[in-house]
C-alpha atoms as a PDB file:
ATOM      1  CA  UNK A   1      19.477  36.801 -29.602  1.00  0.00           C
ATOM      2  CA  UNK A   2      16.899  37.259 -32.302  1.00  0.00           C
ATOM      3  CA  UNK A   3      16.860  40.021 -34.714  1.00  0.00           C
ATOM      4  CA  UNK A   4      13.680  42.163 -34.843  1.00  0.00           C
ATOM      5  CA  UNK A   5      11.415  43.417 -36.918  1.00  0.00           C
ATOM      6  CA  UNK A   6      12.279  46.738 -34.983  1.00  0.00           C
ATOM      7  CA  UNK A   7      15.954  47.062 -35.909  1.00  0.00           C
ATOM      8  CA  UNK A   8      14.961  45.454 -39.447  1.00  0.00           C
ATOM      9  CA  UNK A   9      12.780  48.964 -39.615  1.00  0.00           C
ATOM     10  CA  UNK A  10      15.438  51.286 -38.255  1.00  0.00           C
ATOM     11  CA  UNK A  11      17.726  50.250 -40.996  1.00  0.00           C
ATOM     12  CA  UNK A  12      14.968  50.876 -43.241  1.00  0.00           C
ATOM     13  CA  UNK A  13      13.939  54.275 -41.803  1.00  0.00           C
ATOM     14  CA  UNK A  14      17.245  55.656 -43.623  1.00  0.00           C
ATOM     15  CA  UNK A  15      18.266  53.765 -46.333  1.00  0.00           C
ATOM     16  CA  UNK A  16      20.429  56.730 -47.790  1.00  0.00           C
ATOM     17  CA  UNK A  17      22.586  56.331 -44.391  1.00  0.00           C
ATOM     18  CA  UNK A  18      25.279  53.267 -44.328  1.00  0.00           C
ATOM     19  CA  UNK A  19      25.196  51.662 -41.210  1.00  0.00           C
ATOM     20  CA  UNK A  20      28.713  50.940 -39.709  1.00  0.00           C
ATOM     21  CA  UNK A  21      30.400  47.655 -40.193  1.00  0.00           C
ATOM     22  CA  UNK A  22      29.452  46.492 -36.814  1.00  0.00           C
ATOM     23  CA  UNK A  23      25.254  47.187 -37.567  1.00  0.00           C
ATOM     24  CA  UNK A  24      26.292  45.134 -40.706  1.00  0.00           C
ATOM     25  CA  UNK A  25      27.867  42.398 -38.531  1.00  0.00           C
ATOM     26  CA  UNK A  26      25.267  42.673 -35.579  1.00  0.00           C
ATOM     27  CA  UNK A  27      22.529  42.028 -38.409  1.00  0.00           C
ATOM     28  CA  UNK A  28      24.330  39.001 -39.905  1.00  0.00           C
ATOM     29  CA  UNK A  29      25.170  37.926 -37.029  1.00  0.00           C
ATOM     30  CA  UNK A  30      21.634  37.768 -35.542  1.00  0.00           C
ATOM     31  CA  UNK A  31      20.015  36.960 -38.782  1.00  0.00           C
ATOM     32  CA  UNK A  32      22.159  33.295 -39.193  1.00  0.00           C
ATOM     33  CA  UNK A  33      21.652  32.853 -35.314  1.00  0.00           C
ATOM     34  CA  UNK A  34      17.991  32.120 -36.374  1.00  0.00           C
ATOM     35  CA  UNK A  35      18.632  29.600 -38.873  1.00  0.00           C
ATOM     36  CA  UNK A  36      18.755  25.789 -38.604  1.00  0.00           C
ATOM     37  CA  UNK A  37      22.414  24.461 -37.541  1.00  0.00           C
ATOM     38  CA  UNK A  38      23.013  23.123 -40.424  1.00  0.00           C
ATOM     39  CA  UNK A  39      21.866  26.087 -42.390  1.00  0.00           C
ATOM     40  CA  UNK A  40      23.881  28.261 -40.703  1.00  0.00           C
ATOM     41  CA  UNK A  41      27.289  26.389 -40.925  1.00  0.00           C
ATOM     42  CA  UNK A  42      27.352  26.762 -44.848  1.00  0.00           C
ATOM     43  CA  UNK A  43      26.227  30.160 -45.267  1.00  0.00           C
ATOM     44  CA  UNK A  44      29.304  30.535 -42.599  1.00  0.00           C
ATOM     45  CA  UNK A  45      31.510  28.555 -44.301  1.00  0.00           C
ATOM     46  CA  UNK A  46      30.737  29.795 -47.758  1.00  0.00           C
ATOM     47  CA  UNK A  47      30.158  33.809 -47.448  1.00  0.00           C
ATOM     48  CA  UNK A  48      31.756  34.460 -44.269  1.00  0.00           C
ATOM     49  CA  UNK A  49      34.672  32.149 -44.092  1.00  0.00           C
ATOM     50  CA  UNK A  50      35.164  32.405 -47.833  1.00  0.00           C
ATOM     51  CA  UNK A  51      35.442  28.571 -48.599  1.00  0.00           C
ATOM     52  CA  UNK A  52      34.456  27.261 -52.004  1.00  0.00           C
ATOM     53  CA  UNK A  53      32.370  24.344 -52.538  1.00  0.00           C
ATOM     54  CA  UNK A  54      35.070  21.085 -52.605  1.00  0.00           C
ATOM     55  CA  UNK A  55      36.147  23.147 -49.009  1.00  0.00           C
ATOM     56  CA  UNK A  56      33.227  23.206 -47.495  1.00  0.00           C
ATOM     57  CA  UNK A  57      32.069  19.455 -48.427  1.00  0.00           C
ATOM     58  CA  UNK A  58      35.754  18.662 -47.072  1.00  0.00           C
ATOM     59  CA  UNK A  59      34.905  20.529 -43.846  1.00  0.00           C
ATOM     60  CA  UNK A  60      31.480  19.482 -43.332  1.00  0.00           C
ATOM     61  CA  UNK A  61      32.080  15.591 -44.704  1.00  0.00           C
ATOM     62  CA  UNK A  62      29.338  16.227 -47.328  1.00  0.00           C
ATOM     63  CA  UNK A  63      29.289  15.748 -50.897  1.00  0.00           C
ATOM     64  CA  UNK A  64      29.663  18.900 -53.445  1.00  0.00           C
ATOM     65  CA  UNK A  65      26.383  18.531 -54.519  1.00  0.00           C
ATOM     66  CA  UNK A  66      25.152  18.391 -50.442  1.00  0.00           C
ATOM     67  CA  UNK A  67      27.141  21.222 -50.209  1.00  0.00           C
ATOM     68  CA  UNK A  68      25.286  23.433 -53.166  1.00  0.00           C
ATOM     69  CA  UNK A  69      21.416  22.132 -52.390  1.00  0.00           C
ATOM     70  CA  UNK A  70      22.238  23.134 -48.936  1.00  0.00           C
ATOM     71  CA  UNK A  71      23.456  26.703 -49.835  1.00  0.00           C
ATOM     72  CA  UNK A  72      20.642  26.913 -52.154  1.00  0.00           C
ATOM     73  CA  UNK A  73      18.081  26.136 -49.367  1.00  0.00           C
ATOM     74  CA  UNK A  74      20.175  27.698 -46.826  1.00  0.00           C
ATOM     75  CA  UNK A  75      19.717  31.059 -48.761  1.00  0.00           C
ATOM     76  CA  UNK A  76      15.788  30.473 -49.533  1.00  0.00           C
ATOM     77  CA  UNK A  77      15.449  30.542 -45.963  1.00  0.00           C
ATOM     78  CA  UNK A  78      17.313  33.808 -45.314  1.00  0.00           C
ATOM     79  CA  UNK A  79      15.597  35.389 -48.208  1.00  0.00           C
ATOM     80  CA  UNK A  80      12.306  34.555 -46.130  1.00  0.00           C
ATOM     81  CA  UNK A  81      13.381  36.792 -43.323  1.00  0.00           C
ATOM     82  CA  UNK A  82      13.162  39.944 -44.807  1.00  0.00           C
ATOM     83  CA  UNK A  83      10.282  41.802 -45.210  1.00  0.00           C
ATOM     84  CA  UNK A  84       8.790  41.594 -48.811  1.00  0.00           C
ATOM     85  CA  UNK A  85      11.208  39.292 -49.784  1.00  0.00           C
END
């Protein structure tokens, strides 16, 4: 399921209000769903799970510094889905 422009604007529409933790995890959740695999597996690993880098290159088989240039990209290309970004 991809997230919208649409429910990206409701949020905005009230930015006073906090949305509930499951808005929060409906919007991550359909925001990483359009990334690449790969992309998507160390954002996951790294902010969701909580694993550091030597963790994550131990999970994934990559090297630490795979690990950070693929954070570091991973995040450009979440940046680049919100508006104005």
């Amino acid at each position: 399921e991809n997230f919208t422009l649409q429910q990206w604007d409701n949020i905005l529409a009230a930015p006073e209000e906090k949305i509930s933790s499951e808005q929060a995890a409906e919007l991550i959740h359909n925001l990483l769903g359009q990334l690449p695999p790969r992309d998507r597996l160390v954002l996951t690993l790294r902010f969701v799970d909580g694993y550091d880098v030597a963790q994550t290159a131990y999970l994934t088989g990559w090297s630490k510094s795979m690990v950070k240039v693929q954070t570091i990209r991973a995040k450009r290309k979440l940046k680049k889905m919100f508006p104005d970004a």
